[in-house]
N, C-alpha and C. Protein backbone atom coordinates (compact mmCIF):
# COMPACT_ATOMS: atom_id res chain seq x y z
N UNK A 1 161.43 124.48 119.13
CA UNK A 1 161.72 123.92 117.84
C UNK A 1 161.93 125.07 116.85
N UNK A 2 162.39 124.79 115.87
CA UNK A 2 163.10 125.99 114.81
C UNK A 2 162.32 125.65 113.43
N UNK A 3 161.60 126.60 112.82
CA UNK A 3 160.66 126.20 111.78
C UNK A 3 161.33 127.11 110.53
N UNK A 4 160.65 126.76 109.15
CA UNK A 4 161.26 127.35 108.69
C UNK A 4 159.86 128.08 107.90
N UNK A 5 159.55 129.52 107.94
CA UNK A 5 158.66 130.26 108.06
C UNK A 5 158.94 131.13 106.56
N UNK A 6 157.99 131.13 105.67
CA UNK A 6 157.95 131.41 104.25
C UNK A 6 158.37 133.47 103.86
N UNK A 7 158.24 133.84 105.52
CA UNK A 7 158.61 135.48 104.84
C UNK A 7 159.37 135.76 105.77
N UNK A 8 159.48 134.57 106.96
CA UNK A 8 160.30 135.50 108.09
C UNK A 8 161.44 134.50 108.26
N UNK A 9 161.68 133.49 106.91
CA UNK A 9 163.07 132.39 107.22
C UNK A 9 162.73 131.47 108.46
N UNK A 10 164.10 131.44 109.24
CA UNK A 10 163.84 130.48 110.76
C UNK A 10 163.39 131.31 111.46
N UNK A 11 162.24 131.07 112.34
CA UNK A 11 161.85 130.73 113.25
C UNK A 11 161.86 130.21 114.17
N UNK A 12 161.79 130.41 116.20
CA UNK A 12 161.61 129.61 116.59
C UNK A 12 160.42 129.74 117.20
N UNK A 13 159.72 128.38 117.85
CA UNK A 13 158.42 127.94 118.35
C UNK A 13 158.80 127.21 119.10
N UNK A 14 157.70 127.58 120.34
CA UNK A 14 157.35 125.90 120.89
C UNK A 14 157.33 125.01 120.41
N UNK A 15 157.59 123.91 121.34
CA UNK A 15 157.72 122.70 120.91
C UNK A 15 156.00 122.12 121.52
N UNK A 16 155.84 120.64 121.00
CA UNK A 16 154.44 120.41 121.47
C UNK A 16 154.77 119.60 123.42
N UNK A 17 153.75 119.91 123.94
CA UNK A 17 153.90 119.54 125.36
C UNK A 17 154.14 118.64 125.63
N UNK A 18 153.06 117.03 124.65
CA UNK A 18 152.84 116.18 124.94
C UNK A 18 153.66 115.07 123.78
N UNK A 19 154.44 114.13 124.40
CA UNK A 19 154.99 113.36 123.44
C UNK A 19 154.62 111.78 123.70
N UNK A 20 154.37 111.54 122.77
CA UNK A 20 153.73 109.85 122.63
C UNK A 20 154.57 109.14 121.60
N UNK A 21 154.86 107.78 121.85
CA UNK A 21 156.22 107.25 121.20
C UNK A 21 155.26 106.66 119.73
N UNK A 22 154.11 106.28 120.04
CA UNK A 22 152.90 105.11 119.20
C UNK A 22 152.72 106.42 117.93
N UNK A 23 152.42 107.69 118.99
CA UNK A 23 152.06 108.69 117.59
C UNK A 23 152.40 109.89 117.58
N UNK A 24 153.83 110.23 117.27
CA UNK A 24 154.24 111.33 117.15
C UNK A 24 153.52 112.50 116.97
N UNK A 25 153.88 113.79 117.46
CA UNK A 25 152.88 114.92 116.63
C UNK A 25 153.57 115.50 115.30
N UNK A 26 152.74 116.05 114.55
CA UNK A 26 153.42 116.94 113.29
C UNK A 26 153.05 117.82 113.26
N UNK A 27 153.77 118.70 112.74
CA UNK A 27 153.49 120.14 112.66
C UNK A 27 152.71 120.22 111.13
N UNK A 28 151.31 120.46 111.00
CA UNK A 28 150.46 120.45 109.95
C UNK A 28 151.06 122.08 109.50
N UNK A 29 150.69 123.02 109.75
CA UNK A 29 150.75 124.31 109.12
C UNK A 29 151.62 125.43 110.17
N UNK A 30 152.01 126.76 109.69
CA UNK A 30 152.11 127.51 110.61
C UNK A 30 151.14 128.33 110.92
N UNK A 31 150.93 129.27 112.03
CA UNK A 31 150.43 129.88 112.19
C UNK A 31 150.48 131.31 111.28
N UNK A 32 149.25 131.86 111.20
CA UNK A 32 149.22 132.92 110.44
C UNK A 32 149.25 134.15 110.46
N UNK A 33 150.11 135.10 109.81
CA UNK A 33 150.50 136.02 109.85
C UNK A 33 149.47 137.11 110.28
N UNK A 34 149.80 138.01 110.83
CA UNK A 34 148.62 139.20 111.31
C UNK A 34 147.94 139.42 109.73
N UNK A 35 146.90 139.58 109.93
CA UNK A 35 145.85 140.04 108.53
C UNK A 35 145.69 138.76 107.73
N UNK A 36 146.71 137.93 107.67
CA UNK A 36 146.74 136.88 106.43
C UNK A 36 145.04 136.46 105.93
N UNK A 37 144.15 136.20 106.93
CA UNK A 37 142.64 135.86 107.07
C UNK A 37 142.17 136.84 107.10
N UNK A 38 142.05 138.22 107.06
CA UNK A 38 141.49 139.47 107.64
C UNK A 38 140.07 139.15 106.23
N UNK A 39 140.18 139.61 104.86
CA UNK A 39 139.29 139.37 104.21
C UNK A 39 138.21 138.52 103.68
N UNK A 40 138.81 136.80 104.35
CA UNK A 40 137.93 135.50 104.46
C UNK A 40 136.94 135.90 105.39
N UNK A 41 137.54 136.16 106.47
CA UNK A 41 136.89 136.47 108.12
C UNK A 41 135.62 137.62 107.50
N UNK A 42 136.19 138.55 107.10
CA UNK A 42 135.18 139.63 106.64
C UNK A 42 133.88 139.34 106.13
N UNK A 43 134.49 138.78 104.89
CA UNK A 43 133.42 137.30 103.72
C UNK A 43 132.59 137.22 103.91
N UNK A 44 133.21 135.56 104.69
CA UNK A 44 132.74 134.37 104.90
C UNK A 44 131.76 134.23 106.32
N UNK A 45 132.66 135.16 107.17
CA UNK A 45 131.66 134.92 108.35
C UNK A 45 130.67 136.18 108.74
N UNK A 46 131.16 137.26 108.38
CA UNK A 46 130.93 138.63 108.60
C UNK A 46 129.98 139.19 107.50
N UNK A 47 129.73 138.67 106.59
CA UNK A 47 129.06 139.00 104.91
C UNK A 47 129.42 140.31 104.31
N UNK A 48 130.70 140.82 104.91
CA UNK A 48 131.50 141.93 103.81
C UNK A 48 132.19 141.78 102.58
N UNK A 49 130.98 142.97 101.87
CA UNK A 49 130.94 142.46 100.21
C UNK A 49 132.69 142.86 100.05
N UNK A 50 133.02 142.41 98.78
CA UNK A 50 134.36 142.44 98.22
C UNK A 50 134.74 144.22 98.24
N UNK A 51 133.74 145.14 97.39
CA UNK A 51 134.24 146.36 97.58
C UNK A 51 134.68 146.81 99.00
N UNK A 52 133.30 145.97 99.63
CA UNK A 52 133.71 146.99 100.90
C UNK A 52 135.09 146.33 101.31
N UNK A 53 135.63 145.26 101.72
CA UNK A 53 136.70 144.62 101.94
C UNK A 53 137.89 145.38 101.82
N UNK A 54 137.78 145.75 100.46
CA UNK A 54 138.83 146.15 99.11
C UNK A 54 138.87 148.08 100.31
N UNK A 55 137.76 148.46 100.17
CA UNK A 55 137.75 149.80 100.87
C UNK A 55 138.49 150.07 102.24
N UNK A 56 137.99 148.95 102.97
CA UNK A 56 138.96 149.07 104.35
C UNK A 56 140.36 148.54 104.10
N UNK A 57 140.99 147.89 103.15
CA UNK A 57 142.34 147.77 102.73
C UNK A 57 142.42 149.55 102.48
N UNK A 58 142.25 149.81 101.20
CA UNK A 58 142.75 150.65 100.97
C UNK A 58 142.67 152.12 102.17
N UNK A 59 142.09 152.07 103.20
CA UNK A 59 141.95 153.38 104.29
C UNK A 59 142.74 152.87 105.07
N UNK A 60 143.62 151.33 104.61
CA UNK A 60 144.41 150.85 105.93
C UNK A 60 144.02 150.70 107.36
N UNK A 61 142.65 150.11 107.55
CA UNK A 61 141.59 150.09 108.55
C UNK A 61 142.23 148.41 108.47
N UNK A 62 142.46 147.50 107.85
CA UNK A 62 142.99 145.99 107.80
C UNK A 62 144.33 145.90 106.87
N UNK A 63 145.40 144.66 107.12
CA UNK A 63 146.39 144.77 106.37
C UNK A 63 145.99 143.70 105.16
């Protein structure tokens, strides 16, 4: 299938495997770009404060 992807235009993707006539699938979101989560992940699950976050951006250690 051919998506249309917010920095990289069209796209193509798989399509989904399984097709059911009662309930179609939809494509909720795309997948996310390398780094796009890198600083949530850090956060939220990891408890890296904002400087430090901000620090490994800037040494280019995350994008």
């Amino acid at each position: 299938m051919e998506l249309d992807h917010p920095s990289f235009g069209k796209v193509k993707s798989l399509g989904f495997p399984i097709f059911m006539s009662d309930s179609p699938a939809r494509l909720q979101s795309l997948a996310p770009c390398k780094g796009q989560h890198s600083g949530q992940v850090l956060h939220d699950l990891l408890g890296y404060s904002e400087d430090a976050i901000n620090q490994l951006t800037s040494d280019g250690v995350i994008a």
